[in-house]
Protein backbone atom coordinates (compact mmCIF):
# COMPACT_ATOMS: atom_id res chain seq x y z
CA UNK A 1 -53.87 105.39 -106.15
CA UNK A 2 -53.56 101.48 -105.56
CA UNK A 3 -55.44 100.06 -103.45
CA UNK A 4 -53.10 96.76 -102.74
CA UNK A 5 -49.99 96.27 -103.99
CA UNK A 6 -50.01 95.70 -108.21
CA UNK A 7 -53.70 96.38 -107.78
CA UNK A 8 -56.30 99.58 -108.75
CA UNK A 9 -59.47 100.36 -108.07
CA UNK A 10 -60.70 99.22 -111.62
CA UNK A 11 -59.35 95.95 -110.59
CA UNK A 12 -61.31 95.93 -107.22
CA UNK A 13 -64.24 96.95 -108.72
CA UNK A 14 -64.24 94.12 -111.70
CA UNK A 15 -63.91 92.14 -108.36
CA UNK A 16 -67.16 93.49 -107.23
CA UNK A 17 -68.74 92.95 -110.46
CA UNK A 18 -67.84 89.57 -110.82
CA UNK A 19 -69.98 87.62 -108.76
CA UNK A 20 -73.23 89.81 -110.73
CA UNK A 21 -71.46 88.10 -113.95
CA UNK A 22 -71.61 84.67 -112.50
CA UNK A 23 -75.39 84.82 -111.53
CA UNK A 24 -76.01 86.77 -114.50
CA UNK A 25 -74.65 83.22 -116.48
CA UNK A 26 -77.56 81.36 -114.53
CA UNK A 27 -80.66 83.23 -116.64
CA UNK A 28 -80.33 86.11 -118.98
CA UNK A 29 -78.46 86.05 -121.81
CA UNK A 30 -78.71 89.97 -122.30
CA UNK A 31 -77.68 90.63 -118.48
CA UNK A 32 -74.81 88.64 -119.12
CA UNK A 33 -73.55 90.30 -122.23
CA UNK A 34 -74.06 93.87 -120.87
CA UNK A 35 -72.73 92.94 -117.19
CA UNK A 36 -69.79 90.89 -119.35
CA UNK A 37 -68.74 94.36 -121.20
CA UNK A 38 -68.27 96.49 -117.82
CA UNK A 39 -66.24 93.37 -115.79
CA UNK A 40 -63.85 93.19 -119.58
CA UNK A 41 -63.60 97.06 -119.40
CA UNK A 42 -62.87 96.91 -115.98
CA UNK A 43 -60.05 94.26 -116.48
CA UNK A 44 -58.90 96.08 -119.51
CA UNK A 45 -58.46 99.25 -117.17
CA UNK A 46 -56.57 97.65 -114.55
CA UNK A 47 -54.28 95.83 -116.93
CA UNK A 48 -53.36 99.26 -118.47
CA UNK A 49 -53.06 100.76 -114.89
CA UNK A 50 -50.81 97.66 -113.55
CA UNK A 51 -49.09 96.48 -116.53
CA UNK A 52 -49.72 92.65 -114.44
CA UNK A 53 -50.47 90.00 -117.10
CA UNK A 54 -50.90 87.12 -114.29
CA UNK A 55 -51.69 84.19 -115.99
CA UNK A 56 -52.87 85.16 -119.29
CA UNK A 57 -49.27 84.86 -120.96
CA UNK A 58 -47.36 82.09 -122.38
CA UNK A 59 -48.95 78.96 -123.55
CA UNK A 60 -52.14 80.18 -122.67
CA UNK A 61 -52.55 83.06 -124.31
CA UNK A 62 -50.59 81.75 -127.55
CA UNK A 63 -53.07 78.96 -128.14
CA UNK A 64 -56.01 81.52 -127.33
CA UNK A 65 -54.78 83.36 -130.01
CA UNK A 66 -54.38 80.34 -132.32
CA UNK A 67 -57.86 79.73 -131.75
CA UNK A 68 -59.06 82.93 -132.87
CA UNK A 69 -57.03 82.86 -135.64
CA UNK A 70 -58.44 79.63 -136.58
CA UNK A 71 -62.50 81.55 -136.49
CA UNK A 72 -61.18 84.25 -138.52
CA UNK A 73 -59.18 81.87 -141.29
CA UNK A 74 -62.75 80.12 -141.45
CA UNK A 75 -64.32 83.68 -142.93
CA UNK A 76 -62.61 82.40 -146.16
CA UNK A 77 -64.74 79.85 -146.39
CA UNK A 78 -68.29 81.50 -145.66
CA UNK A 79 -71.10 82.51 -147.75
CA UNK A 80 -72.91 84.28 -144.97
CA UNK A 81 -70.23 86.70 -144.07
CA UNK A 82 -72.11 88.86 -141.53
CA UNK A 83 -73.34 85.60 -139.70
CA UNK A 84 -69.43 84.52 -139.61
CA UNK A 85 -68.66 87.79 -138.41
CA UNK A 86 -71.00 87.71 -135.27
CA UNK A 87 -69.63 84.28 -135.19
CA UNK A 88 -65.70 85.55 -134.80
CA UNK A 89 -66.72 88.22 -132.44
CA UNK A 90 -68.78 86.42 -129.90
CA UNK A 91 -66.31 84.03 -130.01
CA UNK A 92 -63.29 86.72 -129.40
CA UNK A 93 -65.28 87.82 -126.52
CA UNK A 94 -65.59 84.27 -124.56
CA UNK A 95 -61.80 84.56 -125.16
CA UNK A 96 -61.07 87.85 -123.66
CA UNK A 97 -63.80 86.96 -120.75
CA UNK A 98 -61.71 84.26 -119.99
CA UNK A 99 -58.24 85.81 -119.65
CA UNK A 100 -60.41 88.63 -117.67
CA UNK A 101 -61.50 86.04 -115.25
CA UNK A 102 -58.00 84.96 -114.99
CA UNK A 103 -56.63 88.51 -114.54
CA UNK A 104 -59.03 89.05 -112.15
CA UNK A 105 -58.83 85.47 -109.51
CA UNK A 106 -55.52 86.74 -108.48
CA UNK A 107 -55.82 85.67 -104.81
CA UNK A 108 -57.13 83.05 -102.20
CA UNK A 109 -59.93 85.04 -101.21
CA UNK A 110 -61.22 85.96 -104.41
CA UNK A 111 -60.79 82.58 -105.93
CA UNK A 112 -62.92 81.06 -102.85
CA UNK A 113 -65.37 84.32 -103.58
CA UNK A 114 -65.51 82.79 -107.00
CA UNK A 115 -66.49 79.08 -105.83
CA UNK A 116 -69.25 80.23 -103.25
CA UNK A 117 -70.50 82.76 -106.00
CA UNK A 118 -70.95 79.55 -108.56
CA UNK A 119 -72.63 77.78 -105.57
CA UNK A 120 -74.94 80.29 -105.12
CA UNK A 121 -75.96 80.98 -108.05
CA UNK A 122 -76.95 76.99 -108.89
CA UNK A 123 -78.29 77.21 -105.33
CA UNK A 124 -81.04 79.89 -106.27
CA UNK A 125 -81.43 78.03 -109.83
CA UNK A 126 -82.12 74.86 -108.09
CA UNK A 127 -84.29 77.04 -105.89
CA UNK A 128 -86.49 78.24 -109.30
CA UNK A 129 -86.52 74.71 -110.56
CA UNK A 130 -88.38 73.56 -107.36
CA UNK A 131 -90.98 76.04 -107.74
CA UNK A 132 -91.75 75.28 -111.54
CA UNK A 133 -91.81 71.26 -110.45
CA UNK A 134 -94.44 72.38 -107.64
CA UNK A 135 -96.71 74.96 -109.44
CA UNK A 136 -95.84 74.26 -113.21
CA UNK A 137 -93.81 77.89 -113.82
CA UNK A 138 -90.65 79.07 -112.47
CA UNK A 139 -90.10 82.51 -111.52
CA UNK A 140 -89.91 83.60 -115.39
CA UNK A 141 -92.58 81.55 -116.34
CA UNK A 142 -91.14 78.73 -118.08
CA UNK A 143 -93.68 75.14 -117.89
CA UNK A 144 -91.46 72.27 -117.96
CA UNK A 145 -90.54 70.00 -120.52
CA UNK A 146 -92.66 66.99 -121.41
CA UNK A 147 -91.02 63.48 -120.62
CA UNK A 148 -92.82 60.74 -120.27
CA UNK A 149 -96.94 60.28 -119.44
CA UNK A 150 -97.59 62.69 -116.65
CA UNK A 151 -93.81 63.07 -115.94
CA UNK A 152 -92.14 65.99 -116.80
CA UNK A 153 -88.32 67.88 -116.82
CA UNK A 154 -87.56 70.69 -114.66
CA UNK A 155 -85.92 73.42 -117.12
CA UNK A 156 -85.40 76.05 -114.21
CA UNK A 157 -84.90 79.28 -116.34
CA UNK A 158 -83.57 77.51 -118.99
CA UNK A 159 -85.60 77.20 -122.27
CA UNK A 160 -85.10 73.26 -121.90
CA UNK A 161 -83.85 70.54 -119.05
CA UNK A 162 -81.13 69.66 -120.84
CA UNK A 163 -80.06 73.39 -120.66
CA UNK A 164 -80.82 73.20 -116.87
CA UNK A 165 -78.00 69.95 -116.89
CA UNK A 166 -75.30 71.60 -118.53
CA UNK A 167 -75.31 74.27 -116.29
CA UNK A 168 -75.85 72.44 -112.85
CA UNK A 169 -73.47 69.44 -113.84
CA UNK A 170 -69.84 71.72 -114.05
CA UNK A 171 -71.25 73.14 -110.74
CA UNK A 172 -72.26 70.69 -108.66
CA UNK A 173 -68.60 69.26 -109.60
CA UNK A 174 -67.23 72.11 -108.37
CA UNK A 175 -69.15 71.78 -104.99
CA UNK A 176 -68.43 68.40 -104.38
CA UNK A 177 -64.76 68.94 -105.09
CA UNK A 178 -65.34 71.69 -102.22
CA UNK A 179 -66.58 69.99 -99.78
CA UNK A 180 -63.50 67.44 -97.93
CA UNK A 181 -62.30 70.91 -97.08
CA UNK A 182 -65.21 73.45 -97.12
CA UNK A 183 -64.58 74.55 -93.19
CA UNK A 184 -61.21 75.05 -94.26
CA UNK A 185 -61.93 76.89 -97.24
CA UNK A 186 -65.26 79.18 -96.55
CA UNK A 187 -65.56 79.33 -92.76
CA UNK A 188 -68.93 80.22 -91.58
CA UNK A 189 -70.42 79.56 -95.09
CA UNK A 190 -69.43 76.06 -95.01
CA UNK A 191 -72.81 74.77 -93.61
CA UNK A 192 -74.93 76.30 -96.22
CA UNK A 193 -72.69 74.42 -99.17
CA UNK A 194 -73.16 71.03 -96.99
CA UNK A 195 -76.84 71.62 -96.89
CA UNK A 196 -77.30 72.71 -100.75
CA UNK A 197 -75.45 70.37 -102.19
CA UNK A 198 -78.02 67.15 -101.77
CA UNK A 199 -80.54 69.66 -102.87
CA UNK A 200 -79.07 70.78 -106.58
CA UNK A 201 -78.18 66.97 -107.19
CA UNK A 202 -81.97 66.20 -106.35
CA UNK A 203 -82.80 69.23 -109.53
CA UNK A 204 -80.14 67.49 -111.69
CA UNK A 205 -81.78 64.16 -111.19
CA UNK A 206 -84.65 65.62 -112.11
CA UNK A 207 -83.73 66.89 -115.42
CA UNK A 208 -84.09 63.43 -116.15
CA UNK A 209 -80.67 64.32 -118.36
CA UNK A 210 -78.26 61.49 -119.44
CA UNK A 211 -75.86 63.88 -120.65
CA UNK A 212 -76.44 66.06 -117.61
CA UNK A 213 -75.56 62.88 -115.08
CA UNK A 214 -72.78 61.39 -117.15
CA UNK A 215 -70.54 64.83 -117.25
CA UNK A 216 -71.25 64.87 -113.53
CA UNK A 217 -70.09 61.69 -112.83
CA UNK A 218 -66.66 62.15 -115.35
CA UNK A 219 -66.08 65.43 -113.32
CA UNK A 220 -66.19 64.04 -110.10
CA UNK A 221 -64.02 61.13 -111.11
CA UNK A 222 -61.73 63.57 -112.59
CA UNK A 223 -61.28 64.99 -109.15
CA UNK A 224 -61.62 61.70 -107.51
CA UNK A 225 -58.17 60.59 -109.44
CA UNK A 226 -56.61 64.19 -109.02
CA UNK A 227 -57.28 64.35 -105.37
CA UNK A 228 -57.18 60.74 -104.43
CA UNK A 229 -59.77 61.08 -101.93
CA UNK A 230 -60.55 57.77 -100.69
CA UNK A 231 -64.12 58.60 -99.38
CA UNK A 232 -64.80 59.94 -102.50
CA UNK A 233 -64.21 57.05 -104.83
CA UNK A 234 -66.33 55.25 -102.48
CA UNK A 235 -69.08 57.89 -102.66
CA UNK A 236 -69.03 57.36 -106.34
CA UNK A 237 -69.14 53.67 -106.56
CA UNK A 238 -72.36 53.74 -104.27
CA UNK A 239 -74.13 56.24 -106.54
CA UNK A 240 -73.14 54.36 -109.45
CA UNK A 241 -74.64 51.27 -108.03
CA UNK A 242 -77.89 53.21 -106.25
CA UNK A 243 -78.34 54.88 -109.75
CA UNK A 244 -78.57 51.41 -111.89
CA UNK A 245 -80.22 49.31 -109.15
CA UNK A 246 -81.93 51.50 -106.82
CA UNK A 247 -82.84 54.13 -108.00
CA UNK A 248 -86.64 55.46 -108.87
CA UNK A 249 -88.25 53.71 -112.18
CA UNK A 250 -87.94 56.75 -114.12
CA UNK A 251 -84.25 57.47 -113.53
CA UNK A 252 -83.61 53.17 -114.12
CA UNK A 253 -85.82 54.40 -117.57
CA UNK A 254 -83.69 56.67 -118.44
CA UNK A 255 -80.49 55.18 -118.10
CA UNK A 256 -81.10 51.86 -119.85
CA UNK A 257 -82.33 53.89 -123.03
CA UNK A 258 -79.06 54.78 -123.62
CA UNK A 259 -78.83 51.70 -125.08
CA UNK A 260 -81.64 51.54 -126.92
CA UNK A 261 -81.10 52.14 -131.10
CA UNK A 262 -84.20 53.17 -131.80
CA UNK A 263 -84.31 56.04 -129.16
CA UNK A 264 -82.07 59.35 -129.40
CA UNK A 265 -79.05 57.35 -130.23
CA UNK A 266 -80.66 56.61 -133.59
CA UNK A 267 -81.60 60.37 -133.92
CA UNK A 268 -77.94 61.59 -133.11
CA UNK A 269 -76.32 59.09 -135.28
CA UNK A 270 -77.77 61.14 -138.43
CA UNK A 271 -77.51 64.70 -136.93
CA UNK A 272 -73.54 63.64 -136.10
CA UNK A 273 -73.92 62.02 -139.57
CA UNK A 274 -74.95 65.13 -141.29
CA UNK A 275 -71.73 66.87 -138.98
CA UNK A 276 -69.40 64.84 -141.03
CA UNK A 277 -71.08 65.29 -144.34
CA UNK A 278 -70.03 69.17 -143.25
CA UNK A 279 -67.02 68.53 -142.20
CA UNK A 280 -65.52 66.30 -145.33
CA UNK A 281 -67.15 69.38 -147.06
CA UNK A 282 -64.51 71.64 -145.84
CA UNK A 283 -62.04 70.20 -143.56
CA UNK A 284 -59.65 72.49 -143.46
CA UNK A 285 -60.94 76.12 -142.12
CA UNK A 286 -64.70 74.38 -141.94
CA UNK A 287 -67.57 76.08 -143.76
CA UNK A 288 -67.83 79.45 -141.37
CA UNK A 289 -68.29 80.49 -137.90
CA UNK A 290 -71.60 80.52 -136.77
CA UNK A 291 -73.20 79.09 -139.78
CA UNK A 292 -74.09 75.42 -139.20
CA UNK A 293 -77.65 76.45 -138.96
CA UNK A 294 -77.84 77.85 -142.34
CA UNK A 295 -75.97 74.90 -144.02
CA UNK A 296 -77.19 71.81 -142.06
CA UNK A 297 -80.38 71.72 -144.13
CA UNK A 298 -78.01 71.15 -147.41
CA UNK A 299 -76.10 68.53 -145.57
CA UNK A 300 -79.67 66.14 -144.80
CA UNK A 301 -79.51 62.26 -146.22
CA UNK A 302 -82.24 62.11 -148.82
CA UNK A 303 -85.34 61.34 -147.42
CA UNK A 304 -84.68 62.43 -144.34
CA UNK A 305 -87.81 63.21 -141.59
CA UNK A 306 -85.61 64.87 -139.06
CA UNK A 307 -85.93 68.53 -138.38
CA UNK A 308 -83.24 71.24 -138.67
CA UNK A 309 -81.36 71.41 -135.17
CA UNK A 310 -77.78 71.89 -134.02
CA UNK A 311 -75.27 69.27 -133.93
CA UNK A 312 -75.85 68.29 -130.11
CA UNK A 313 -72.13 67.68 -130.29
CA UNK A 314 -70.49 70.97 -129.94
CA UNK A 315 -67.01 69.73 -130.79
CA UNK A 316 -68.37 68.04 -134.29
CA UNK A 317 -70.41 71.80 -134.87
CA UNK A 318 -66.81 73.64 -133.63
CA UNK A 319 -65.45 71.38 -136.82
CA UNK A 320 -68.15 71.85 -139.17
CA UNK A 321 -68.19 75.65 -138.64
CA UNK A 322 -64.28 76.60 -138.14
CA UNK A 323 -62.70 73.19 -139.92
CA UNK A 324 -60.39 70.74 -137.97
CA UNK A 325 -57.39 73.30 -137.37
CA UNK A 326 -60.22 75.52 -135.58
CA UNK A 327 -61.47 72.57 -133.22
CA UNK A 328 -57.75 71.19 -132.79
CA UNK A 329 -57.02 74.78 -131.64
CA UNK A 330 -59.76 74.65 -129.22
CA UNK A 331 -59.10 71.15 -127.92
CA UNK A 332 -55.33 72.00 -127.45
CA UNK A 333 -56.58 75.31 -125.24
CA UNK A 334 -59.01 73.25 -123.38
CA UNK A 335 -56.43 70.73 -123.05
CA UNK A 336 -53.04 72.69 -122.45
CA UNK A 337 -54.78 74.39 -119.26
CA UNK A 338 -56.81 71.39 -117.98
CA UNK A 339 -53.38 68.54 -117.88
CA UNK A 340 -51.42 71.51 -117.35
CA UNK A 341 -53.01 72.91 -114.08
CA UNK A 342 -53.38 68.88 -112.91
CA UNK A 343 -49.87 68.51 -113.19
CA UNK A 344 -49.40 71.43 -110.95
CA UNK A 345 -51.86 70.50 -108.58
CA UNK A 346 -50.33 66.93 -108.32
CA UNK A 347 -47.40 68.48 -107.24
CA UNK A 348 -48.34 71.31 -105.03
CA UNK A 349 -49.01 71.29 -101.39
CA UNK A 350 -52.18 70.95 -100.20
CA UNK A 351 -52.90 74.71 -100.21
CA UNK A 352 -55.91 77.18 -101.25
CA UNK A 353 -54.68 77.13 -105.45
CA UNK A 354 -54.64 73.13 -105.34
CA UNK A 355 -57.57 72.52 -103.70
CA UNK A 356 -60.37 75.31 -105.31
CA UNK A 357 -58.58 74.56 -108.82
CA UNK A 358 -58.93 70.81 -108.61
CA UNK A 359 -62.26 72.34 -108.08
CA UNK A 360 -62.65 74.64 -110.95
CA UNK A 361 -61.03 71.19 -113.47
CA UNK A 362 -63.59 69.06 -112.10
CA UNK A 363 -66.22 71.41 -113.71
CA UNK A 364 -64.67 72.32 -116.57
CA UNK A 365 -64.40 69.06 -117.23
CA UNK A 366 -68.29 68.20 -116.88
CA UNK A 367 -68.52 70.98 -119.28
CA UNK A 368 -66.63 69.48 -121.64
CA UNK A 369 -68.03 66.40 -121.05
CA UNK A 370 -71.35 67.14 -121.49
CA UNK A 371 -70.32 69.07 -124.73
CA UNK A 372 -69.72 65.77 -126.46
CA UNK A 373 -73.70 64.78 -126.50
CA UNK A 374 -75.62 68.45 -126.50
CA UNK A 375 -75.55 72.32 -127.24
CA UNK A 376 -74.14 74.03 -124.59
CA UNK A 377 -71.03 74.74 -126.20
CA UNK A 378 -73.17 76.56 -128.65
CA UNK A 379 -75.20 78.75 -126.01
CA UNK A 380 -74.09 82.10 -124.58
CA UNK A 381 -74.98 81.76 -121.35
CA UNK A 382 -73.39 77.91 -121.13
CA UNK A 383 -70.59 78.37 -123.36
CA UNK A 384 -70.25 81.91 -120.96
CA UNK A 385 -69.60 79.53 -117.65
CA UNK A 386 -67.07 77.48 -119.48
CA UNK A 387 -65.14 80.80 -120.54
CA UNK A 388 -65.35 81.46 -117.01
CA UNK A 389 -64.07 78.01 -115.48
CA UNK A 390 -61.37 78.40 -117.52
CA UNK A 391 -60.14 81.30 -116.78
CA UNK A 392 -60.73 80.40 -113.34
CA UNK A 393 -58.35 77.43 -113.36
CA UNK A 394 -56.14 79.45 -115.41
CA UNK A 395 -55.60 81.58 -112.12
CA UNK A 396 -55.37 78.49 -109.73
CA UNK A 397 -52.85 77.42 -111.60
CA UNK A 398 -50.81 80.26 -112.00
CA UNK A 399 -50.75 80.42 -108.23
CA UNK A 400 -50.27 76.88 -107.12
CA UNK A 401 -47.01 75.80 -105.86
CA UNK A 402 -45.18 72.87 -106.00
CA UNK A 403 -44.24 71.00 -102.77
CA UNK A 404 -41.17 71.13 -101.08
């Protein structure tokens, strides 16, 4: 029997499962995958009960598909088939999460479920990052990752503080998006997101992570130019200014070395160097999913002292892995969604869908952002929240309406 109208109780109960998912994201990568199956079966149950394909039709589920077409077409191309294969199939299932997600997000109230869920979940990270900066473990017992002299990186339950970044970053962008209209949006939980926020942005400072703070900042601009919130683009311009003036040695340390050739720009330069190498390799359908770790080594400058590690450009490893048509696929996904839902939101009234999914592009946008100078598009657990944030926007967008 339905529960609501075009809804089941496998669909109210991948509701309930959700928000487990979303913390899940924050720490265990075998948590995830197992609590991942039961929301997809869930969603997969519903569907067949309802027969309601919300917003996982049309463009969006055409360029999904070219996408995965794209990972298989790169088997051709392989010589570690059963690598590929795990490849294609972990990368069928971020698909499927994300059209689950989007199945799923299929009102107000479980869209703004959704945003306080992400909230929390950073919250309680941000939490475990505190303890490891005051003691020297988090909760799991991770030490922290070596810096500078005494100074160290929080990681949180992350293996690394760059990890820690790429996670907080799309999230804090989706909280500060929140917040012009959290009373409006959450009611009584609207105090706790005003009084967490200062306190994850203190843990993403204290990655001490240049990607980390630069896909912040793009998110938040994103949403300052989608929203044109006047207060905003003033809050940025101060924190721009506090952050290269102001702000504590370290951070000032930080920021200027991303100018510095000697430092990690000279180390990225050859890894993104020994992307292309790949890439000119096989351009086409790329060298096979999941497999830049087994060829990079072949792909090294002569001479060179640098030890095997990804890309730490996940759109240059997409390439060298699946071949341009497989990363053009993926950009035009990332892309059709993202300009797509903005358009919508620029036009629709200033109701629940525009303002939560100008939330949800803000962070999939620092996601993407961050993408473009690390690994996270390469990690389950970070690659998991994108799959997630898109789906999520997916659904705002599907629901928002255009003003009259």
């Amino acid at each position: 029997m339905l529960t609501e109208p075009g809804r089941d109780r496998a669909g109210e109960w991948a509701m309930r499962v959700l928000p487990f998912l979303i913390v899940a994201a924050s720490f265990s990568i075998t948590l995830f995958e197992a609590v991942g199956a039961v929301f997809v079966v869930l969603c997969a149950a519903s569907f067949w009960r309802t027969r309601r394909p919300g917003p996982v039709t049309g463009i969006f589920a055409w360029l999904a598909l070219a996408y995965f077409a794209s990972v298989v077409l790169s088997l051709t191309q392989t010589e570690h088939l059963s690598t590929s294969i795990r490849g294609v199939t972990k990368i069928g299932r971020g698909l499927i999460l994300a059209a689950s997600v989007a199945y799923t997000l299929d009102s107000a109230e479980r869209r703004k479920t959704a945003c306080l869920w992400f909230c929390a979940a950073a919250f309680f990270v941000s939490v475990d990052a505190f303890v490891q900066a005051a003691t020297g473990r988090e909760l799991l017992g991770r030490t922290m990752t070596a810096y500078h002299g005494a100074t160290q990186r929080v990681t949180g339950p992350f293996k690394h503080a760059n990890d820690l970044s790429a996670y907080l970053a799309p999230v804090i962008c989706l909280w500060i998006a929140c917040m012009p209209r959290a009373r409006r949006l959450f009611g009584r939980f609207a105090p706790a997101l005003y009084a967490g926020l200062p306190f994850a942005a203190l843990i993403l400072l204290w990655t001490y992570s240049r990607a980390g703070w630069l896909s912040a900042a793009a998110g938040v601009l994103f949403w300052t130019a989608l929203s044109r919130n006047r207060v905003a683009i003033a809050l940025v311009a101060f924190v721009a200014v506090w952050a290269f003036f102001l702000s504590p040695p370290m951070v000032r340390l930080r920021l200027n070395s991303m100018t510095d050739p000697r430092g990690s720009i000279a180390e990225r330069r050859e890894l993104w160097g020994q992307s292309l190498r790949m890439i000119r390799s096989s351009p086409v359908f790329g060298l096979g999913s999941n497999t830049y770790a087994k060829n990079q080594p072949h792909f090294k400058k002569p001479g060179s002292t640098l030890d095997d590690q990804y890309a730490h450009n996940g759109y240059l490893q997409i390439a060298a892995e699946t071949g341009l048509t497989g990363l053009a696929a993926f950009l035009a996904l990332l892309g059709a969604t993202l300009f797509g839902a903005a358009a919508r939101f620029a036009r629709a009234r200033d109701d629940e869908p525009a303002l939560t999914g100008a939330a949800f592009a803000a962070a999939l946008v620092a996601a993407c952002v961050h993408g473009f100078f690390d690994t996270n598009l390469q990690s389950v657990l970070l690659v998991g929240n994108l799959w997630m944030l898109l789906g999520a926007l997916a659904a705002a967008s599907h629901a928002a309406r255009p003003a009259r």
